[in-house]
N, C-alpha and C. Protein backbone atom coordinates (compact mmCIF):
# COMPACT_ATOMS: atom_id res chain seq x y z
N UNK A 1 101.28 -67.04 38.36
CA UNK A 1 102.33 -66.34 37.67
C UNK A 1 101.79 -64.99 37.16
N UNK A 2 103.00 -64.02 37.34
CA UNK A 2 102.32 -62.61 36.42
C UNK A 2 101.94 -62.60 35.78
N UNK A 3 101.12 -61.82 34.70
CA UNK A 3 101.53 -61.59 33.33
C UNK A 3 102.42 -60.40 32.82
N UNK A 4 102.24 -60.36 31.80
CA UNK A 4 103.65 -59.27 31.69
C UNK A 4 103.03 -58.79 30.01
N UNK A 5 102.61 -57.92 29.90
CA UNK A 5 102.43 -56.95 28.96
C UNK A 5 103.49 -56.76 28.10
N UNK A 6 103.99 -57.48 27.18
CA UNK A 6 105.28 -56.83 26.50
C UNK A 6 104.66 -55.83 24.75
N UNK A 7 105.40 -55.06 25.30
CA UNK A 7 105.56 -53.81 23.99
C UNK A 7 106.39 -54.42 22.74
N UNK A 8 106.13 -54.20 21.61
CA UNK A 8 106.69 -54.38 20.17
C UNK A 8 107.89 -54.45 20.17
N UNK A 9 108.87 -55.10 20.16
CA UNK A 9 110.22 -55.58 20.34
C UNK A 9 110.99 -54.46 19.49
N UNK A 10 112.41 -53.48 20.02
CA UNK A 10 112.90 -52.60 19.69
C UNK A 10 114.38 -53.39 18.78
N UNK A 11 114.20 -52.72 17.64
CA UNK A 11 115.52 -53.63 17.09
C UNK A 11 115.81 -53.13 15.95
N UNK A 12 117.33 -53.18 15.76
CA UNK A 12 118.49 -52.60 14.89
C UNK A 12 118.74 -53.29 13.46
N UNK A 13 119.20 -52.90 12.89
CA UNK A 13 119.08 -53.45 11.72
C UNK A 13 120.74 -54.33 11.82
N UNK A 14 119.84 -55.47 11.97
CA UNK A 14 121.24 -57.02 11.86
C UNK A 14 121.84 -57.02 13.35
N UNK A 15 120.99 -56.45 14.42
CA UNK A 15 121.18 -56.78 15.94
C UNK A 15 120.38 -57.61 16.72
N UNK A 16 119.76 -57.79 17.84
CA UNK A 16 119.51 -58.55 18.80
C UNK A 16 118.13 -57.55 18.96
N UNK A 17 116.93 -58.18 19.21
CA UNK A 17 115.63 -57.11 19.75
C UNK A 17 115.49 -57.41 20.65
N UNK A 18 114.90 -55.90 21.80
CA UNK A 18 114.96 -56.38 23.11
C UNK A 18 113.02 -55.60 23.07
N UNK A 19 112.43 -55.79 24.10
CA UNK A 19 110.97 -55.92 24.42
C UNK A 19 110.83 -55.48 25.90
N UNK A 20 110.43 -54.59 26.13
CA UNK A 20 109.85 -54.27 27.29
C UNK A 20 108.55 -54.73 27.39
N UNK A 21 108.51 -54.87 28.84
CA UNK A 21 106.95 -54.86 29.39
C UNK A 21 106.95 -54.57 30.95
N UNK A 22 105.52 -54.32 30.97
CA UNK A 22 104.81 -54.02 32.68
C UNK A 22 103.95 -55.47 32.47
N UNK A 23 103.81 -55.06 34.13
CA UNK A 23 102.81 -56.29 34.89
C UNK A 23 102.07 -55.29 35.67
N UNK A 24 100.65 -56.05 36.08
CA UNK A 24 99.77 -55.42 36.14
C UNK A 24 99.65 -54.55 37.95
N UNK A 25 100.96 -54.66 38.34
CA UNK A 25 101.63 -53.63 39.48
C UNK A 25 102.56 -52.88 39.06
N UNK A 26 102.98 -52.61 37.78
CA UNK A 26 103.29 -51.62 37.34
C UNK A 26 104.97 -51.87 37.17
N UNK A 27 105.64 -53.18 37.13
CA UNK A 27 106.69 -53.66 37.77
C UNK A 27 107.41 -53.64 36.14
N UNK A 28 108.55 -53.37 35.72
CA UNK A 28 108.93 -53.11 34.30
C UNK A 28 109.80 -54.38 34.07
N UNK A 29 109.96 -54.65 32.98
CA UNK A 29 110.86 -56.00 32.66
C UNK A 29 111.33 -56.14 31.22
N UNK A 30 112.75 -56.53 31.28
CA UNK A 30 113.55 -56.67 29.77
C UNK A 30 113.90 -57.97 29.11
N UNK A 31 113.34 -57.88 28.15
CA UNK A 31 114.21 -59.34 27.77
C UNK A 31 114.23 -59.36 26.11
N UNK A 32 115.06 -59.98 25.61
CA UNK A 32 115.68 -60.70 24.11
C UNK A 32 114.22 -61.03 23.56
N UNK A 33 113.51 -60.49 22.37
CA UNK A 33 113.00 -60.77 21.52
C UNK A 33 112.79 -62.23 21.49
N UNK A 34 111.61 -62.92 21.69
CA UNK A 34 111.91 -64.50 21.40
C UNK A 34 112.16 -65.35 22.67
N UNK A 35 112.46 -64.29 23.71
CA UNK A 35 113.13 -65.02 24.77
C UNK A 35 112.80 -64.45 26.17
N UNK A 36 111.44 -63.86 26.11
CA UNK A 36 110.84 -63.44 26.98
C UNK A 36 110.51 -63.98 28.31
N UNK A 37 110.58 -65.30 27.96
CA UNK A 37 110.87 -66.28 29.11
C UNK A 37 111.37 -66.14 30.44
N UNK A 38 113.31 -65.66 29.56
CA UNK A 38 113.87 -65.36 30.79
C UNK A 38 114.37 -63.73 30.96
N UNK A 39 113.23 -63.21 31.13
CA UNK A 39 113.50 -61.69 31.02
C UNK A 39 113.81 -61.66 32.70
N UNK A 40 114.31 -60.21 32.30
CA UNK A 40 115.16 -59.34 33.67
C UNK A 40 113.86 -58.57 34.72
N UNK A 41 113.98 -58.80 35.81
CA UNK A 41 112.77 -57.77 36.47
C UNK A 41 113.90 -56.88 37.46
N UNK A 42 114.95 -57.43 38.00
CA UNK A 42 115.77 -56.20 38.37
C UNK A 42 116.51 -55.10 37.81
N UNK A 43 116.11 -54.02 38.07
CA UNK A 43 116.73 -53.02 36.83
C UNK A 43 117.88 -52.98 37.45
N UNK A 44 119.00 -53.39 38.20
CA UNK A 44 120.54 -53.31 37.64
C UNK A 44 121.13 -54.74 37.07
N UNK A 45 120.11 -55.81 37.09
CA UNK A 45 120.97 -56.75 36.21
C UNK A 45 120.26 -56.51 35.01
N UNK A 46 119.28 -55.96 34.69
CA UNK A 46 118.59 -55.48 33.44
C UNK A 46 120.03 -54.96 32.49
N UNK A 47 120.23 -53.83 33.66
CA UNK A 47 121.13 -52.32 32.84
C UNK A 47 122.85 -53.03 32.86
N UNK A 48 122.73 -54.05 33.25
CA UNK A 48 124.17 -54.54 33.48
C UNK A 48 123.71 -55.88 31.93
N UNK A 49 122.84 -56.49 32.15
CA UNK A 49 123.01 -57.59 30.67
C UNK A 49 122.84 -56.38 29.44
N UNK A 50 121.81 -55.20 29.92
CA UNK A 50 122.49 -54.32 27.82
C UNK A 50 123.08 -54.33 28.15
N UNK A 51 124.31 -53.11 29.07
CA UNK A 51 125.42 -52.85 28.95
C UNK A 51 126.21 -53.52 28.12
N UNK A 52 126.24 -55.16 28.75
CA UNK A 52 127.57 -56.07 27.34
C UNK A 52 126.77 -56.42 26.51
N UNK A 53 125.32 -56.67 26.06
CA UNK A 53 125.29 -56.57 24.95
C UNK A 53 125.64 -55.32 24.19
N UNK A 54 125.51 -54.62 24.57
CA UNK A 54 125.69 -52.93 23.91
C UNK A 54 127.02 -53.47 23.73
N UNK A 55 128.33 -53.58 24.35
CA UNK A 55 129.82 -53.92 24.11
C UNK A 55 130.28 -55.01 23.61
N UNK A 56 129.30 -55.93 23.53
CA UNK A 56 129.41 -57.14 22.37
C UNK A 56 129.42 -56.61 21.10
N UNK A 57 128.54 -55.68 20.41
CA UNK A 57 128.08 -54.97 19.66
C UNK A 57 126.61 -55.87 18.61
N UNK A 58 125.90 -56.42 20.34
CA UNK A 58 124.39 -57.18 19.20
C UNK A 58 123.67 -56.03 19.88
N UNK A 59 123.70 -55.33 19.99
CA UNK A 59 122.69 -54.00 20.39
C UNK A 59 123.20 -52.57 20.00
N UNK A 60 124.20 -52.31 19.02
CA UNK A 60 125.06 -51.19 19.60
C UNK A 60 123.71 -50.17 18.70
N UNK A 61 122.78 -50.72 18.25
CA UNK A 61 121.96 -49.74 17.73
C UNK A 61 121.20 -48.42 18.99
N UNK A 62 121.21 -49.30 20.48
CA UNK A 62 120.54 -48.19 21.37
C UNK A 62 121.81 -47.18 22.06
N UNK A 63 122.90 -47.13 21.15
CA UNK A 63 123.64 -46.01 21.78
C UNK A 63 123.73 -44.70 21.25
């Protein structure tokens, strides 16, 4: 299995934190604070799960 480097979890005050990371091919990946588990490695279902969180409003802090 990869590993996956995740960065300091980005988060709003009374929203949802999300966490980037690389793997050691340079490959980028998103996921829910806590829930890194089942993070995103394709960036359009990445940019498609914020999107509705962004329109849910548990993220609307990255707009």
């Amino acid at each position: 299995m990869t590993e996956i480097a995740w960065e300091e979890p980005y988060c709003g005050e009374g929203n949802n934190c999300f966490r980037i990371g690389t793997d050691e091919d340079g490959r980028a990946y998103i996921a829910v604070a806590g829930q890194e588990q089942r993070h995103l490695t394709d960036s359009r279902e990445a940019l498609r799960a914020l999107i509705l969180e962004i329109k849910s409003g548990k993220a609307d802090h990255l707009l």
